[in-house]
PDB file of N, CA and C in Angstrom:
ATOM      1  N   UNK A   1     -31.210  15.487  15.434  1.00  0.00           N
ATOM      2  CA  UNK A   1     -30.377  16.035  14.390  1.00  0.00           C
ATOM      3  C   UNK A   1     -31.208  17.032  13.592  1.00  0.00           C
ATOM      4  N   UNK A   2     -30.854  18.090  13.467  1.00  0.00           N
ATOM      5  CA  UNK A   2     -31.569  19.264  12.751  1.00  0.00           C
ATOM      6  C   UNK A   2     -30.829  19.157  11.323  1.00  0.00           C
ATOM      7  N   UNK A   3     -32.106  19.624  10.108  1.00  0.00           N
ATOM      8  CA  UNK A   3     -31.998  19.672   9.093  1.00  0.00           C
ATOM      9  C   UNK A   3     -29.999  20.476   8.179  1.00  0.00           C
ATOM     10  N   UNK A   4     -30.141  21.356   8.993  1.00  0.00           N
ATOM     11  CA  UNK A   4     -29.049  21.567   8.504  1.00  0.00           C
ATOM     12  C   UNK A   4     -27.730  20.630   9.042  1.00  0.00           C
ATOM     13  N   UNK A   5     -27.709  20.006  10.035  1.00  0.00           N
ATOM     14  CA  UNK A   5     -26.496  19.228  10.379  1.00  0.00           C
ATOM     15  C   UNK A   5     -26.271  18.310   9.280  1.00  0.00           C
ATOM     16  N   UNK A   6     -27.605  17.326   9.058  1.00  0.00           N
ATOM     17  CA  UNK A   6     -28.003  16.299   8.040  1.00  0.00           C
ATOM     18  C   UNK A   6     -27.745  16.976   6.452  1.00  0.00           C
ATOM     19  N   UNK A   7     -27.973  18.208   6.159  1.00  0.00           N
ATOM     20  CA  UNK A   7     -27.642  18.643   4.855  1.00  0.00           C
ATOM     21  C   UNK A   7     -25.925  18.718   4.770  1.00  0.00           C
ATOM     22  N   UNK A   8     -25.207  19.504   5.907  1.00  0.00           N
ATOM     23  CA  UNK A   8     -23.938  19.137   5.805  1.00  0.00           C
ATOM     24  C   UNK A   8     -22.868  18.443   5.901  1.00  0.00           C
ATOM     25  N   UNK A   9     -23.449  16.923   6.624  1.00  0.00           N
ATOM     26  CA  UNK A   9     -23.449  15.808   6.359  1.00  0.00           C
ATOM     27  C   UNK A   9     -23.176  15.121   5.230  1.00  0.00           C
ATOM     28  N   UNK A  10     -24.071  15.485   4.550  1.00  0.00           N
ATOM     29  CA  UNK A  10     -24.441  14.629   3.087  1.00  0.00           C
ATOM     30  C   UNK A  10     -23.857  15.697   2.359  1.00  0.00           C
ATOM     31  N   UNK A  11     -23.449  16.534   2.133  1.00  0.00           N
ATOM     32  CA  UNK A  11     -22.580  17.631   1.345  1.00  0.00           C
ATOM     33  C   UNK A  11     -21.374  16.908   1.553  1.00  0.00           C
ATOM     34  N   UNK A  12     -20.709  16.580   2.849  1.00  0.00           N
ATOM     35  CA  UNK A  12     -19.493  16.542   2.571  1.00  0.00           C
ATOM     36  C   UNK A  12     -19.534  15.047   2.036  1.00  0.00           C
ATOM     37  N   UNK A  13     -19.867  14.044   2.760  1.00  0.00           N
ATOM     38  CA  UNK A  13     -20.080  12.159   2.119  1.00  0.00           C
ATOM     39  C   UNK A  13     -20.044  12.590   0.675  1.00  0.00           C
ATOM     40  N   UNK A  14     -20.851  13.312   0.112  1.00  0.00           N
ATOM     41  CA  UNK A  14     -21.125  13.060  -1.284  1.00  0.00           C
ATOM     42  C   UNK A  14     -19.973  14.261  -2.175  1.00  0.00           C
ATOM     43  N   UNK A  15     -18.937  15.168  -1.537  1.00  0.00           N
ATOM     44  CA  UNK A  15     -17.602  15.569  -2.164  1.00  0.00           C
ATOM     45  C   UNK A  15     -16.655  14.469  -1.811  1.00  0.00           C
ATOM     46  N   UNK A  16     -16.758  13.684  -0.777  1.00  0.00           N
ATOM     47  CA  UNK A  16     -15.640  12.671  -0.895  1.00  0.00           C
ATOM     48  C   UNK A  16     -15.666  12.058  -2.046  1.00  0.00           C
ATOM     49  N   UNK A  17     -16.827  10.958  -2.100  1.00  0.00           N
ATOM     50  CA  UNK A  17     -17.499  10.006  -3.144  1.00  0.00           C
ATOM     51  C   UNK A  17     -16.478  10.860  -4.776  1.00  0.00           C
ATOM     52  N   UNK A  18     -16.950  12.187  -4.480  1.00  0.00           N
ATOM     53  CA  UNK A  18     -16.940  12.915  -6.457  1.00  0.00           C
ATOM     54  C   UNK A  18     -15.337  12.824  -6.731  1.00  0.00           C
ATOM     55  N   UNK A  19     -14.684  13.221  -5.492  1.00  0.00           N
ATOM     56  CA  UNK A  19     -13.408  13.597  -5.098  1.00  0.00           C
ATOM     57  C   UNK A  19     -12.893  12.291  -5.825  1.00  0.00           C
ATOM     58  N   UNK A  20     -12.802  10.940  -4.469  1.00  0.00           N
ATOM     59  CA  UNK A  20     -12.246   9.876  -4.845  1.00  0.00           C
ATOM     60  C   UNK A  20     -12.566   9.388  -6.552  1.00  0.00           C
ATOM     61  N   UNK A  21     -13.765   9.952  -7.112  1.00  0.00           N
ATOM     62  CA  UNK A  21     -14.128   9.156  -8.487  1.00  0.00           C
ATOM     63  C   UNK A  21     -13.047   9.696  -9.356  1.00  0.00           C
ATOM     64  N   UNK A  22     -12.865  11.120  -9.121  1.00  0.00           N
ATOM     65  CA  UNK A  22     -12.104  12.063 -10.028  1.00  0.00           C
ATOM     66  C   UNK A  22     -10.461  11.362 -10.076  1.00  0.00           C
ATOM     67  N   UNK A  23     -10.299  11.623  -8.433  1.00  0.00           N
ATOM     68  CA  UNK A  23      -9.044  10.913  -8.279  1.00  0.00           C
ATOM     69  C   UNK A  23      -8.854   9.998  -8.880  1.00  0.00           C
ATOM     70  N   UNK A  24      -9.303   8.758  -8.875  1.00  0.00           N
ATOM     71  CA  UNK A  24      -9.106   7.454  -9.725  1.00  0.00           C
ATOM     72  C   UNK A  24      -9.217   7.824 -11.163  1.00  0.00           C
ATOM     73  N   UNK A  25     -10.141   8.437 -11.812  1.00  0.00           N
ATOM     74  CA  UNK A  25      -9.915   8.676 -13.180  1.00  0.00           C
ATOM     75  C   UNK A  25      -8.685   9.129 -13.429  1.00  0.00           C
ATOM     76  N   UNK A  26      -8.034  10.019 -12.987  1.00  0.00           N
ATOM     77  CA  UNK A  26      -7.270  10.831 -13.143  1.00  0.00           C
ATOM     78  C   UNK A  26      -5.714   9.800 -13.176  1.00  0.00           C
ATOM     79  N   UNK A  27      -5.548   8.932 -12.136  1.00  0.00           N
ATOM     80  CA  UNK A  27      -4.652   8.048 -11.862  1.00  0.00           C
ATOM     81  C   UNK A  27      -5.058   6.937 -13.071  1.00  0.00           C
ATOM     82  N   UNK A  28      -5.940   6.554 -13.920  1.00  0.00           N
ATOM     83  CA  UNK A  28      -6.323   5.340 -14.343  1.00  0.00           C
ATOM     84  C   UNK A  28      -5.737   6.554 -15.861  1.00  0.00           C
ATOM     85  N   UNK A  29      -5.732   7.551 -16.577  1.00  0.00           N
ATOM     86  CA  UNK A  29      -5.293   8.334 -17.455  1.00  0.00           C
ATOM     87  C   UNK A  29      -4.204   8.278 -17.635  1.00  0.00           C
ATOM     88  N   UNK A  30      -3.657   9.100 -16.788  1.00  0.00           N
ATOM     89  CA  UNK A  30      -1.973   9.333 -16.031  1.00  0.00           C
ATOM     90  C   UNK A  30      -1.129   7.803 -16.048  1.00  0.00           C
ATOM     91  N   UNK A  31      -1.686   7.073 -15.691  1.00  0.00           N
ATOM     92  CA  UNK A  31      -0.760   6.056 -15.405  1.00  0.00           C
ATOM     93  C   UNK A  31      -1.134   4.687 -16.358  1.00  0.00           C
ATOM     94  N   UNK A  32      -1.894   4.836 -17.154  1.00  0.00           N
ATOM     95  CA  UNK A  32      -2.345   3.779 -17.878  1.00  0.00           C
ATOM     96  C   UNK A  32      -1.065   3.352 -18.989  1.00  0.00           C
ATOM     97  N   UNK A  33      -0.246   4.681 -19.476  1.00  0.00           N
ATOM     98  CA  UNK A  33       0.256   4.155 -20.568  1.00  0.00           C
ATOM     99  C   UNK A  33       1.584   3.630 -19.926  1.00  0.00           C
ATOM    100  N   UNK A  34       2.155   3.601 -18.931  1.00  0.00           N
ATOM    101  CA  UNK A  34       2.975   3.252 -17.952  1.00  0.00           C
ATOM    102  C   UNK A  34       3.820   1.671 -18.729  1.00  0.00           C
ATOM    103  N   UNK A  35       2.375   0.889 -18.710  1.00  0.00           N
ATOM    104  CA  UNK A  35       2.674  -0.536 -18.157  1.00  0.00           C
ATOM    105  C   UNK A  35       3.154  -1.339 -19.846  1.00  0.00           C
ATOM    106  N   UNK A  36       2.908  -0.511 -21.070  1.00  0.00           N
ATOM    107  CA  UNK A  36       3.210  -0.712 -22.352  1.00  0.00           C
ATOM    108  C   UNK A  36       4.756  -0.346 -22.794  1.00  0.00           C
ATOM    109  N   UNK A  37       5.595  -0.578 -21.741  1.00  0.00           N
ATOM    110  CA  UNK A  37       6.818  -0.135 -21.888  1.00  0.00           C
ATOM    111  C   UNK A  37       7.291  -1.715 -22.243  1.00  0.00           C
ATOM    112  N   UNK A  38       6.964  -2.705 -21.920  1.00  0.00           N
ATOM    113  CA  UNK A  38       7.408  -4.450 -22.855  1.00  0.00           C
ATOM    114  C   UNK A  38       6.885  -4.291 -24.066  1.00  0.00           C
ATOM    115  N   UNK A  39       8.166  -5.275 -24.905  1.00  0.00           N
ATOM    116  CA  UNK A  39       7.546  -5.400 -26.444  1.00  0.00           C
ATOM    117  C   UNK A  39       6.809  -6.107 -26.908  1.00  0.00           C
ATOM    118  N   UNK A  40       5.763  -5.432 -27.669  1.00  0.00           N
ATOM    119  CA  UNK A  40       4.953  -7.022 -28.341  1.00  0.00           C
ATOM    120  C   UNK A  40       5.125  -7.911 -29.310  1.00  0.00           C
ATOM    121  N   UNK A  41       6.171  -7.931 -29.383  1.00  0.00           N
ATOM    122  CA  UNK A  41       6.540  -9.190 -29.909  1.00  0.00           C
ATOM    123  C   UNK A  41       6.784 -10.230 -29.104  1.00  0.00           C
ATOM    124  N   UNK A  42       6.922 -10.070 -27.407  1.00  0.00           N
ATOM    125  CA  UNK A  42       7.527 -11.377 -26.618  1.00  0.00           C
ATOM    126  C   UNK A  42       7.162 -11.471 -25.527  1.00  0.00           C
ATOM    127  N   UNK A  43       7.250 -12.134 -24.864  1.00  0.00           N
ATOM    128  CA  UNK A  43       6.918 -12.280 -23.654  1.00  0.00           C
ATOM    129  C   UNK A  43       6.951 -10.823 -22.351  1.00  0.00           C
ATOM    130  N   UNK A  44       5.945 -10.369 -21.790  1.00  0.00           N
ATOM    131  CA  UNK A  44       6.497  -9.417 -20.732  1.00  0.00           C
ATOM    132  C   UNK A  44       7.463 -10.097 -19.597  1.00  0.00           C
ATOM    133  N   UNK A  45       8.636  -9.102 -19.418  1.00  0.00           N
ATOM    134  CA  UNK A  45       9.353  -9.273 -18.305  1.00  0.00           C
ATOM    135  C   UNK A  45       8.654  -9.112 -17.105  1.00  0.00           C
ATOM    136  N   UNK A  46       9.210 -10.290 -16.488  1.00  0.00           N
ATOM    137  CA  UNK A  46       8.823 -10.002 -14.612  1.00  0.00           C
ATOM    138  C   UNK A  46       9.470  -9.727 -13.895  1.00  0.00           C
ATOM    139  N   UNK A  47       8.948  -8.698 -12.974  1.00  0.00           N
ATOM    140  CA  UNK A  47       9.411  -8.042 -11.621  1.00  0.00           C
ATOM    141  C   UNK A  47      11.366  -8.818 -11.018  1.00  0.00           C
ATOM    142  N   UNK A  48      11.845  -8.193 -11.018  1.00  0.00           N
ATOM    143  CA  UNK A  48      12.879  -9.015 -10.055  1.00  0.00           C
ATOM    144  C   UNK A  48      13.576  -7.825  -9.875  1.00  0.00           C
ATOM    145  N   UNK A  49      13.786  -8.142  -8.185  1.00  0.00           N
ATOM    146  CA  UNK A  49      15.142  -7.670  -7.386  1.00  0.00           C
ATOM    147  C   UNK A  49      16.860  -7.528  -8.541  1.00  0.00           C
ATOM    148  N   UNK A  50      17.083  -6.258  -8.503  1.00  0.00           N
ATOM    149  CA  UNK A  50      18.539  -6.382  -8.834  1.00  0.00           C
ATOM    150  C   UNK A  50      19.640  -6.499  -7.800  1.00  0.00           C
ATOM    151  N   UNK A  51      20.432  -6.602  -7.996  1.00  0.00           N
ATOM    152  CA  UNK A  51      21.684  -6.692  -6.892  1.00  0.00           C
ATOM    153  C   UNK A  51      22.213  -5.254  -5.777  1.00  0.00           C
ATOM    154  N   UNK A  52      21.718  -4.101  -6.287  1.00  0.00           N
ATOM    155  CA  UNK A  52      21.547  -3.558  -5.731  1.00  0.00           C
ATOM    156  C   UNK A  52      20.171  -2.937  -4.252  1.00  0.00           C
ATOM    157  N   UNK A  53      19.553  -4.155  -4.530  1.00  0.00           N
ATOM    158  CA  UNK A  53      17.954  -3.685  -3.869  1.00  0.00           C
ATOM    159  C   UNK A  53      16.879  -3.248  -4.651  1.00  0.00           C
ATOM    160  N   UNK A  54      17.588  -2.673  -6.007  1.00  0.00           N
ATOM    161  CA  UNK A  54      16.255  -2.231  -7.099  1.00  0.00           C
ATOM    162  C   UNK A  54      15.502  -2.934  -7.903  1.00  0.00           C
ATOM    163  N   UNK A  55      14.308  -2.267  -7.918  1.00  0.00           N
ATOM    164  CA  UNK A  55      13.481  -3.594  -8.965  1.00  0.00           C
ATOM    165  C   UNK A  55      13.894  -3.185 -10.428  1.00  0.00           C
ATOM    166  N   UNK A  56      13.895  -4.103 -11.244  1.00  0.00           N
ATOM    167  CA  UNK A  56      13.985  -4.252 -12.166  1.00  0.00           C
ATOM    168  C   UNK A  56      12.661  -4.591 -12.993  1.00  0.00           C
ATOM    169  N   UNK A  57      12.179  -4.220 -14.469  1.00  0.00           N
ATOM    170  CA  UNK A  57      10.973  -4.576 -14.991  1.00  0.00           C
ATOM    171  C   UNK A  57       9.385  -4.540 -14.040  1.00  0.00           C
ATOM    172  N   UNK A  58       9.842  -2.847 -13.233  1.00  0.00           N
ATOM    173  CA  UNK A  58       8.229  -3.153 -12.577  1.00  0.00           C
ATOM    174  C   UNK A  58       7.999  -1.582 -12.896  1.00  0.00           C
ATOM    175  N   UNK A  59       7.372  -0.965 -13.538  1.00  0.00           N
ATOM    176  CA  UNK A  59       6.951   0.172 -13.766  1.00  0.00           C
ATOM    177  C   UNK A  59       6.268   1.147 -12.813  1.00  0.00           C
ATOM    178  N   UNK A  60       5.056   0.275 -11.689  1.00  0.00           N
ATOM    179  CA  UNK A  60       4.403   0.693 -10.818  1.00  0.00           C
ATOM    180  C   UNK A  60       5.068   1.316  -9.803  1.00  0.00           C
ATOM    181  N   UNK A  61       4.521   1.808  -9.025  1.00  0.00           N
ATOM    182  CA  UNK A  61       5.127   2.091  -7.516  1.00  0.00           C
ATOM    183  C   UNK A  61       5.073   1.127  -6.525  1.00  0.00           C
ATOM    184  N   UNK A  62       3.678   0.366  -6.846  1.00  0.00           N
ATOM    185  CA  UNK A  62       3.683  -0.649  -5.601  1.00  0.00           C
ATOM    186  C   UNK A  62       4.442  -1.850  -5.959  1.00  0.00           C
ATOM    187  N   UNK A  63       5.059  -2.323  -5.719  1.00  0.00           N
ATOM    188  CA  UNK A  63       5.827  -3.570  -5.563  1.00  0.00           C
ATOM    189  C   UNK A  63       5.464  -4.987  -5.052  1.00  0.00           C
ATOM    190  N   UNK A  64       5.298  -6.204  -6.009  1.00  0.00           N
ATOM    191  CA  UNK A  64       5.006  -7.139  -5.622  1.00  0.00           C
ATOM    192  C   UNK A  64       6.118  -7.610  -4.783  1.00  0.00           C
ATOM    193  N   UNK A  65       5.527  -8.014  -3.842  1.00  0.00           N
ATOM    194  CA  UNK A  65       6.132  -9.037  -2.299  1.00  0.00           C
ATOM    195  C   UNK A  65       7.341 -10.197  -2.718  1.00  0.00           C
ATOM    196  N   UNK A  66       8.188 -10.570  -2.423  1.00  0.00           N
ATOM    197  CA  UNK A  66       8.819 -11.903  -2.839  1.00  0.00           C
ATOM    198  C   UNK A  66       9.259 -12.044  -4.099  1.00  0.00           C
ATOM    199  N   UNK A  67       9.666 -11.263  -4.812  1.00  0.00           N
ATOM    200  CA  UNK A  67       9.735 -11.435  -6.080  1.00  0.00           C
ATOM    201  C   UNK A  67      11.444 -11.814  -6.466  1.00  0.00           C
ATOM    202  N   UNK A  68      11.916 -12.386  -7.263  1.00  0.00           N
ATOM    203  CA  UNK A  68      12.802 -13.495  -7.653  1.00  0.00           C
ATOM    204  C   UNK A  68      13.887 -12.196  -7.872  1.00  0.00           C
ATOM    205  N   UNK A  69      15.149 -12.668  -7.515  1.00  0.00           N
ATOM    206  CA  UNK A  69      16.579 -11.969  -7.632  1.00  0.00           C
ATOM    207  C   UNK A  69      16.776 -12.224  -9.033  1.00  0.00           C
ATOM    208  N   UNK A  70      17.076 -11.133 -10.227  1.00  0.00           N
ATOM    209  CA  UNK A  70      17.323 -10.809 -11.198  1.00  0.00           C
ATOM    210  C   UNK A  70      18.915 -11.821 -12.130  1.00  0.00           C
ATOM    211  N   UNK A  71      18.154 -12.516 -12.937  1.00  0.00           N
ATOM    212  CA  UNK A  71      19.711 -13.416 -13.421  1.00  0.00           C
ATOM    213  C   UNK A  71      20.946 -12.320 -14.170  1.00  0.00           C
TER     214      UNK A  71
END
């Protein structure tokens, strides 16, 4: 392996690394104030299926698995 293969190597490993850090900051900013949509005065609501297929009380995108049909 010659010096320059190994330098551009480690150029790109180490823009992923900066890339992904940025990315996550950026998502941990953006999406932080998201989840303060329950009141504090009471209990947070949990996740449930509505009758249509939609979740109800989940702010995120990802969706917890199994979660209880909406009363």
């Amino acid at each position: 392996m010659k010096l320059r293969d190994w330098a551009q190597g480690s150029s790109v490993f180490l823009a992923v690394i900066v890339a992904g850090y940025v990315s996550t900051s950026y998502v941990d900013q953006r999406f932080a104030s998201i989840g303060t949509h329950a009141p504090a005065n009471g209990p947070a609501p949990t996740a449930c299926v509505g009758e249509d297929g939609s979740w109800k009380n989940w702010p995120w995108p990802n969706v917890p698995t199994l979660s209880p049909k909406c009363r």
